[in-house]
N, C-alpha and C. Protein backbone atom coordinates (compact mmCIF):
# COMPACT_ATOMS: atom_id res chain seq x y z
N UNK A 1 73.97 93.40 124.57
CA UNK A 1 74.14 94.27 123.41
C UNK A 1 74.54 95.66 123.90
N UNK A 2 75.30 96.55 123.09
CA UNK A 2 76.28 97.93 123.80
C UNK A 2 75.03 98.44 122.51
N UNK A 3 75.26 99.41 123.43
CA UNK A 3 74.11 100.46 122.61
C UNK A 3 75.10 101.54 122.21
N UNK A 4 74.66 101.79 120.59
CA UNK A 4 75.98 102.88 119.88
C UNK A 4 76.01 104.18 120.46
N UNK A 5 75.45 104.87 120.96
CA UNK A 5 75.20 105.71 121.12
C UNK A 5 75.25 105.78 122.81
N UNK A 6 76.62 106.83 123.76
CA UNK A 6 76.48 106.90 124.72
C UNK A 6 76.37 108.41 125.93
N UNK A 7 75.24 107.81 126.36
CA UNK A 7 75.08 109.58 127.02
C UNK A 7 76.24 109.96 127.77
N UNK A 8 76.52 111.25 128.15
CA UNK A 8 78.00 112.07 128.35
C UNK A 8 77.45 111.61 130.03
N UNK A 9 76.63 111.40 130.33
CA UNK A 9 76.96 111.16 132.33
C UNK A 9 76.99 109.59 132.60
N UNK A 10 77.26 108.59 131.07
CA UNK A 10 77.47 107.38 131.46
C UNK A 10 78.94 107.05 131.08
N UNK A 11 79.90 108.24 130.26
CA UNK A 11 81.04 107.75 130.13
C UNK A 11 81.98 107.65 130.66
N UNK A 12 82.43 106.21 131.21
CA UNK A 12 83.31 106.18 132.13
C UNK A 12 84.49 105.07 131.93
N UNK A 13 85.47 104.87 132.61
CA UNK A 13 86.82 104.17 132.27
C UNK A 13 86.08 102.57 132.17
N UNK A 14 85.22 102.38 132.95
CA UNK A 14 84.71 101.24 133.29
C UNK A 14 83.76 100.80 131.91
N UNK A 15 83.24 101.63 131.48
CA UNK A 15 82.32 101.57 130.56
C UNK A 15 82.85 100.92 129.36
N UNK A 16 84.14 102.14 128.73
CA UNK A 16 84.84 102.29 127.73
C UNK A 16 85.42 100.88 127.82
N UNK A 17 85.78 100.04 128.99
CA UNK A 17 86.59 99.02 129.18
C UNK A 17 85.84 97.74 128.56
N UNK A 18 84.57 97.73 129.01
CA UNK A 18 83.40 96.57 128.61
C UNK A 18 83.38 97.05 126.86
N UNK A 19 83.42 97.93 126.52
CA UNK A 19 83.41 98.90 125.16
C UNK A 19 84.24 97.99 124.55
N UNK A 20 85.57 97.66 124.89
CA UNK A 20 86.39 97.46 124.04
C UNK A 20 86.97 96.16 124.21
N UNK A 21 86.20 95.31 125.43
CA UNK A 21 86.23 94.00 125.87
C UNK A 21 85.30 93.09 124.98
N UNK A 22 84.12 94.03 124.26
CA UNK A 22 83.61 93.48 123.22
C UNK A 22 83.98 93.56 121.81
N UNK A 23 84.76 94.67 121.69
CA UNK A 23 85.42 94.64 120.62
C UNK A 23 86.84 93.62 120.11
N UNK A 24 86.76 92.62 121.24
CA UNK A 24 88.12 91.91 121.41
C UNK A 24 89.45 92.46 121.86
N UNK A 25 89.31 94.20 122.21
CA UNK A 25 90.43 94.60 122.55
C UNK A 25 91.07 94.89 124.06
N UNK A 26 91.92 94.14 124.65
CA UNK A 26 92.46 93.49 125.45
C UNK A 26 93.10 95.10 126.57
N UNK A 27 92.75 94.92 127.89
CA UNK A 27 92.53 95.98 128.86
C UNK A 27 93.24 95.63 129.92
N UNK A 28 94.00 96.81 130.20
CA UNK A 28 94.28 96.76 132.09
C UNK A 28 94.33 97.84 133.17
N UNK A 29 93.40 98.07 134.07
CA UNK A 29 93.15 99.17 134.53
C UNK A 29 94.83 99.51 135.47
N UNK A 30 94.92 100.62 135.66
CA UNK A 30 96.07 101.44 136.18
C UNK A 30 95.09 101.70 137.17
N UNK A 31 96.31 102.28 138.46
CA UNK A 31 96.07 102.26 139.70
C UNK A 31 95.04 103.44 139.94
N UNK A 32 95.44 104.78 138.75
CA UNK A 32 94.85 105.69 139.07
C UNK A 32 93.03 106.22 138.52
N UNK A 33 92.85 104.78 138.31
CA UNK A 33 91.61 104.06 137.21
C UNK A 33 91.52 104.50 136.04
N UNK A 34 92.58 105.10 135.62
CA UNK A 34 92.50 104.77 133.88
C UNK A 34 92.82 103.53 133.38
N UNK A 35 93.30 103.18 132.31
CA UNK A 35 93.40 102.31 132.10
C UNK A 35 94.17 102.03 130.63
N UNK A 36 94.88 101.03 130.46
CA UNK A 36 95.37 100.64 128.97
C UNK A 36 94.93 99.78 128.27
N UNK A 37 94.92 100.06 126.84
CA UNK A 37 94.35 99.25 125.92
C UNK A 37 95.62 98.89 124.73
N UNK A 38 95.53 97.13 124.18
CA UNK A 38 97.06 97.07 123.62
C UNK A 38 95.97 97.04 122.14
N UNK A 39 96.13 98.05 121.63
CA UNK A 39 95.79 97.45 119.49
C UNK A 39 96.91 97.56 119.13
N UNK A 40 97.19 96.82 118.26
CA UNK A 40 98.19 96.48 117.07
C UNK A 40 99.30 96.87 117.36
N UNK A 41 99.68 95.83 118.31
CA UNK A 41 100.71 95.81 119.15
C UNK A 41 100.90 97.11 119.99
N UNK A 42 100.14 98.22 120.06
CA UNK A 42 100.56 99.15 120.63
C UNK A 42 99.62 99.54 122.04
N UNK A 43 100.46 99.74 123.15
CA UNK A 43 100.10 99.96 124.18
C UNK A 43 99.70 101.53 124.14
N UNK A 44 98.25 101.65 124.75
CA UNK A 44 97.60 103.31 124.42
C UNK A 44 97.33 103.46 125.80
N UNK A 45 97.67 104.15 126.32
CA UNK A 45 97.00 104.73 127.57
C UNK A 45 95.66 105.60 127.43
N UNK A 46 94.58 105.13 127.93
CA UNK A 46 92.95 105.62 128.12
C UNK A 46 92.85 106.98 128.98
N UNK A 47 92.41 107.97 129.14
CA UNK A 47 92.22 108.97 130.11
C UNK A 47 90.60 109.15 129.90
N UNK A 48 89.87 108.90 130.45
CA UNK A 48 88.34 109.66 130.56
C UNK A 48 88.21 111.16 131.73
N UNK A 49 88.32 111.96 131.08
CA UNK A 49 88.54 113.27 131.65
C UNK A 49 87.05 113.78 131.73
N UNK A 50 86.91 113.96 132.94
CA UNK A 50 85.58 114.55 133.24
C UNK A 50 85.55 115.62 133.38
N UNK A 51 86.22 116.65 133.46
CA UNK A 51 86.38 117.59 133.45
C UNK A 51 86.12 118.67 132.41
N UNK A 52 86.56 118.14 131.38
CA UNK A 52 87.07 118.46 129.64
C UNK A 52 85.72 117.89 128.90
N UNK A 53 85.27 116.71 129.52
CA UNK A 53 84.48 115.95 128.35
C UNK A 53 84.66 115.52 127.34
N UNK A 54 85.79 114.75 127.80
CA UNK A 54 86.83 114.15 126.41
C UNK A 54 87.67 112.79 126.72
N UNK A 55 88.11 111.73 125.76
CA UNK A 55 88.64 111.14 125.99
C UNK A 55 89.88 110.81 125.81
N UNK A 56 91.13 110.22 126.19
CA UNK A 56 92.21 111.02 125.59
C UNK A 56 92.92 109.36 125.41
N UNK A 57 93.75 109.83 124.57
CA UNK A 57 94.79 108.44 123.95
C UNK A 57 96.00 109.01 123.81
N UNK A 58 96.52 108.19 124.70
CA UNK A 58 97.89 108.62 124.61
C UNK A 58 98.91 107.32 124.27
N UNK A 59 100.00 107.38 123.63
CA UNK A 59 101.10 106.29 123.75
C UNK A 59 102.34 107.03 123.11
N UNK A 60 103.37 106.20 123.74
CA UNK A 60 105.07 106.82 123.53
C UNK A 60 106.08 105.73 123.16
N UNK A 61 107.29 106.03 122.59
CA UNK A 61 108.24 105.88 122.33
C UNK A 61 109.40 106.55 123.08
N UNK A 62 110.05 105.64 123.68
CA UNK A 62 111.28 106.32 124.04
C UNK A 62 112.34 106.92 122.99
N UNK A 63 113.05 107.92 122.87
CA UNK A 63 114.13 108.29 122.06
C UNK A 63 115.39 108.06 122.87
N UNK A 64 116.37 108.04 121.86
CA UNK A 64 117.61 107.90 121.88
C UNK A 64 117.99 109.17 122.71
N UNK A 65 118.80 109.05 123.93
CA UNK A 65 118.98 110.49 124.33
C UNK A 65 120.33 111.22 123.69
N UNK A 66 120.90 110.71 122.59
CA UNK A 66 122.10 111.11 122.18
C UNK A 66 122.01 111.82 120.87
N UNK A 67 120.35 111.54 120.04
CA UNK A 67 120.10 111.72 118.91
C UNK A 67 119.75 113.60 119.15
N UNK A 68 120.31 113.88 117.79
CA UNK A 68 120.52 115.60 117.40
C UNK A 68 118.59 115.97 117.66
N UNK A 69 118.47 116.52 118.19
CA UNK A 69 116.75 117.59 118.49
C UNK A 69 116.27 117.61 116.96
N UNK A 70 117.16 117.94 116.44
CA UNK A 70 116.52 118.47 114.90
C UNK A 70 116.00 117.15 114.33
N UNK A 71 116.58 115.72 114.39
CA UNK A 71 116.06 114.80 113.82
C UNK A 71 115.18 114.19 114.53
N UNK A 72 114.82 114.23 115.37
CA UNK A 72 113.71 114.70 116.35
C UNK A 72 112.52 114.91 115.46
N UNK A 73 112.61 116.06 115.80
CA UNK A 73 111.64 117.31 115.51
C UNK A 73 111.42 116.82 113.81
N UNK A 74 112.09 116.47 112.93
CA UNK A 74 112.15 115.76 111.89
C UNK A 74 111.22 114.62 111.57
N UNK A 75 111.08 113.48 112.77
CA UNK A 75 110.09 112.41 112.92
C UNK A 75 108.95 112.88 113.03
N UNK A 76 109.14 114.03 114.40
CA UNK A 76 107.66 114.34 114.61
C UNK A 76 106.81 114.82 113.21
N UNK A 77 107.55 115.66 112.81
CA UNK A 77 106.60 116.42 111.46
C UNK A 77 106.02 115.41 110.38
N UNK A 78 107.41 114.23 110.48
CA UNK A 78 106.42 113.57 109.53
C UNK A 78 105.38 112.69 109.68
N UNK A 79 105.45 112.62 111.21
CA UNK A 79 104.48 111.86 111.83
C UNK A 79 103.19 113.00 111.78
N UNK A 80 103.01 113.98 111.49
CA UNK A 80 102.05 114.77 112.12
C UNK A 80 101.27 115.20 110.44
N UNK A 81 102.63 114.89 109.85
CA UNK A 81 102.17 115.02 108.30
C UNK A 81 101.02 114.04 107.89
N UNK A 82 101.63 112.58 108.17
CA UNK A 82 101.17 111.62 107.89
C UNK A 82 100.19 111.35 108.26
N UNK A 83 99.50 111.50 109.71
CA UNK A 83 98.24 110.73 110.69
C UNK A 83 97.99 111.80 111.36
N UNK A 84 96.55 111.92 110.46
CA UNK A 84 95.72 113.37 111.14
C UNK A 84 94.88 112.66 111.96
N UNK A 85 94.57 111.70 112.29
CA UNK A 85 94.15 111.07 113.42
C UNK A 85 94.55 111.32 115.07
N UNK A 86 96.03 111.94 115.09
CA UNK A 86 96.27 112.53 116.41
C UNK A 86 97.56 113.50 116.47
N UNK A 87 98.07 113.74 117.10
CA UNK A 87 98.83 114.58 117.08
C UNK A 87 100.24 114.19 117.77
N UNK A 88 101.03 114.39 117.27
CA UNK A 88 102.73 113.97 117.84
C UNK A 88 103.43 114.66 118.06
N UNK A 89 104.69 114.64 119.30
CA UNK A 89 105.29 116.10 119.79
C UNK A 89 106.46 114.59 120.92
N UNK A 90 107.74 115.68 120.79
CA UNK A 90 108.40 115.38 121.45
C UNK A 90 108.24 115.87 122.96
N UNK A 91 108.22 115.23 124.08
CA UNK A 91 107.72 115.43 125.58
C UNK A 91 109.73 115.60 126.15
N UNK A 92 110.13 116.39 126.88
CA UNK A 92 111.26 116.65 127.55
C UNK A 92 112.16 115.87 126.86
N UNK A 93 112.44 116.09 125.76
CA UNK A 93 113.35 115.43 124.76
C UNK A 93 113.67 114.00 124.95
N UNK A 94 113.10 113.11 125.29
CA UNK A 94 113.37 111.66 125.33
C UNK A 94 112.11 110.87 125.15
N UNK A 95 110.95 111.71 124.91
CA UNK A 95 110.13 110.41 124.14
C UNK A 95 109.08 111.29 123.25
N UNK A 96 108.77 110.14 122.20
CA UNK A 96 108.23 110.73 121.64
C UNK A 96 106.80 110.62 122.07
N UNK A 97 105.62 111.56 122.10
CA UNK A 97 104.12 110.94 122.61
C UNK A 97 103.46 111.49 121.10
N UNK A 98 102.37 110.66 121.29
CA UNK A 98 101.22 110.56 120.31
C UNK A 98 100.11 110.79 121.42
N UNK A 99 98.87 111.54 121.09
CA UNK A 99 98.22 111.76 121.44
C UNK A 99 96.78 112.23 120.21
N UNK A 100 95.69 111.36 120.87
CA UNK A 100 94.27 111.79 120.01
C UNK A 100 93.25 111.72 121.11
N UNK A 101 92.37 112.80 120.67
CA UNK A 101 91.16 113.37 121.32
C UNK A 101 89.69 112.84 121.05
N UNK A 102 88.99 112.35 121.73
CA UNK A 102 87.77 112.34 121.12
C UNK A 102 86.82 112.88 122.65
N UNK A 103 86.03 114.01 121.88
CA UNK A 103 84.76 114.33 122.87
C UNK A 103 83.59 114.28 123.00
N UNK A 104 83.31 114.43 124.46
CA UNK A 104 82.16 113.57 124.40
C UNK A 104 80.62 114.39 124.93
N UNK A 105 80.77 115.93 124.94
CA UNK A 105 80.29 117.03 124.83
C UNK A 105 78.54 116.04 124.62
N UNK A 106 77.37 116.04 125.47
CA UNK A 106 76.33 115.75 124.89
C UNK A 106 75.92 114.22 124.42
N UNK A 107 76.87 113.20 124.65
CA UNK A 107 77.36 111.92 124.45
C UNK A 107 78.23 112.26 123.36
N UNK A 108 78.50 110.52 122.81
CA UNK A 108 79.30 110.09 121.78
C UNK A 108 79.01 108.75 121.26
N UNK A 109 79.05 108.38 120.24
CA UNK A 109 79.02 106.84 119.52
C UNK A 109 79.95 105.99 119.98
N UNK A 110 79.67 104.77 120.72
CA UNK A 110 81.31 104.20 120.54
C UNK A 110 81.48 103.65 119.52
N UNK A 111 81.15 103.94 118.23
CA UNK A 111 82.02 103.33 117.17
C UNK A 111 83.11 104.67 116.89
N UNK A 112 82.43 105.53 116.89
CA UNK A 112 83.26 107.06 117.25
C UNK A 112 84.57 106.78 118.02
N UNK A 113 84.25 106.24 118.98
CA UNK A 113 85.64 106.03 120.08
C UNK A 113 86.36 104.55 119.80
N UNK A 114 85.71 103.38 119.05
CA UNK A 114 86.82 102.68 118.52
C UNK A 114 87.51 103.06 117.75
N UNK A 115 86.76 103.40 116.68
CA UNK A 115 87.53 104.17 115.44
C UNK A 115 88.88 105.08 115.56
N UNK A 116 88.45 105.93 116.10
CA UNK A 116 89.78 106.95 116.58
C UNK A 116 91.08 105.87 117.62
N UNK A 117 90.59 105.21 118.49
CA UNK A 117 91.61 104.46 119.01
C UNK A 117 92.56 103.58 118.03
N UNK A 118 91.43 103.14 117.02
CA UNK A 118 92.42 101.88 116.09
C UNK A 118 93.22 102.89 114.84
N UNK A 119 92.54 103.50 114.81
CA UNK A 119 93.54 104.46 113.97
C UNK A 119 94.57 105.31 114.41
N UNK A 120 94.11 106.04 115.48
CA UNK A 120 95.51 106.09 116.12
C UNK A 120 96.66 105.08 116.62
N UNK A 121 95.99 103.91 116.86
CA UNK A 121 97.04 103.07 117.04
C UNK A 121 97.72 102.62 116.05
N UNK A 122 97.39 102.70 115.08
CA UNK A 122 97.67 102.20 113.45
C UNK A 122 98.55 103.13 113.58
N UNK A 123 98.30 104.34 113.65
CA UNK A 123 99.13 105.67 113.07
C UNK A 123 100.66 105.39 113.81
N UNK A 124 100.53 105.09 115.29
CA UNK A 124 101.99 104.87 116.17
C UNK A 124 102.82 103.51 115.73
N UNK A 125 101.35 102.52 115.29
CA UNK A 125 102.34 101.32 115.12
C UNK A 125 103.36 101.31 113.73
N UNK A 126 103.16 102.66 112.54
CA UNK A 126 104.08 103.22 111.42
C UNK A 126 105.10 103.82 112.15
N UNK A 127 105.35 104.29 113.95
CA UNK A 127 106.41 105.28 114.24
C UNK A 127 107.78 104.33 113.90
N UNK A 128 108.08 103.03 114.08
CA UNK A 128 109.10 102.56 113.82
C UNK A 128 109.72 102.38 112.52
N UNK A 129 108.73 102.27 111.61
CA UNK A 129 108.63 102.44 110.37
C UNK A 129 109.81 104.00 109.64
N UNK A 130 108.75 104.51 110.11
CA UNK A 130 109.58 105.74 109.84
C UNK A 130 110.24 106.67 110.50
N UNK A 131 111.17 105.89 111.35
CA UNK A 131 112.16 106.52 112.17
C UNK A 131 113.07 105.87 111.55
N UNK A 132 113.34 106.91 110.37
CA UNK A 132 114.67 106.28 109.32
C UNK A 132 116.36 106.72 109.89
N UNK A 133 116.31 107.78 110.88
CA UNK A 133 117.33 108.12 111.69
C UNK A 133 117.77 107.07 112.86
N UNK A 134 117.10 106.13 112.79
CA UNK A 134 117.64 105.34 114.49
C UNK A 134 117.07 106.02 115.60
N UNK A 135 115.91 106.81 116.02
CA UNK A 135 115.96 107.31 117.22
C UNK A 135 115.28 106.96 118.18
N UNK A 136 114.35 105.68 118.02
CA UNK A 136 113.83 105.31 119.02
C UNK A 136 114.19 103.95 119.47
N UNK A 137 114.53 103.83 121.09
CA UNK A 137 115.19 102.92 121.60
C UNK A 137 114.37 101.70 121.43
């Protein structure tokens, strides 16, 4: 049994991994021991930052490198409009990243930290959706 509630000097990549191995959601550690998690169809990259005391979710889309900045910058907003769950920004003009935060300041719940993962993943798996311009490869 995972106990809901996790103290801030037990959270770790390893942890979060058994976390979400019970949740049925499917894991593969990276070399640099973070690790990825695939929800709804979308591949999220894990960061457990010890530093910060936070956990970080990241996932991307490549863009079109031929598509105008402005329609760009166009997706992002409405992506940022849409899913306050994380935050979206074009990275050196060829992809788009999504990114959400959860911290862990004092512990954290992991229903706290599924939650935010499946919703952010929800939120990226709409980016194709509404990339009514063509811009992601």
């Amino acid at each position: 049994m995972f106990e809901n509630f996790i103290d801030e000097d037990k959270v770790t990549a390893s942890l979060l991994m058994q976390l979400f191995a019970l949740a049925s959601i499917e894991t593969d550690i990276l070399e640099v021991g973070d690790f990825t998690a695939y929800v709804f169809d979308q591949k999220i990259f894990v960061t457990v930052d010890t530093e910060y005391k936070r956990i970080d979710f990241r996932s991307y889309y490549q863009l079109t490198t031929k598509s105008d900045r402005l329609k760009k910058l166009n997706l992002v907003n409405r992506m940022n409009a849409q899913f306050v769950s994380g935050r979206f920004f074009v990275e050196e003009d060829e992809f788009l990243t999504g990114a959400a935060i959860v911290n862990y300041v004092g512990g954290v719940s992991a229903l706290a930290v599924l939650e935010t993962m499946k919703i952010f993943a929800a939120g990226m798996a709409k980016t194709e959706e509404m990339d009514v311009d063509g811009l992601l490869l």
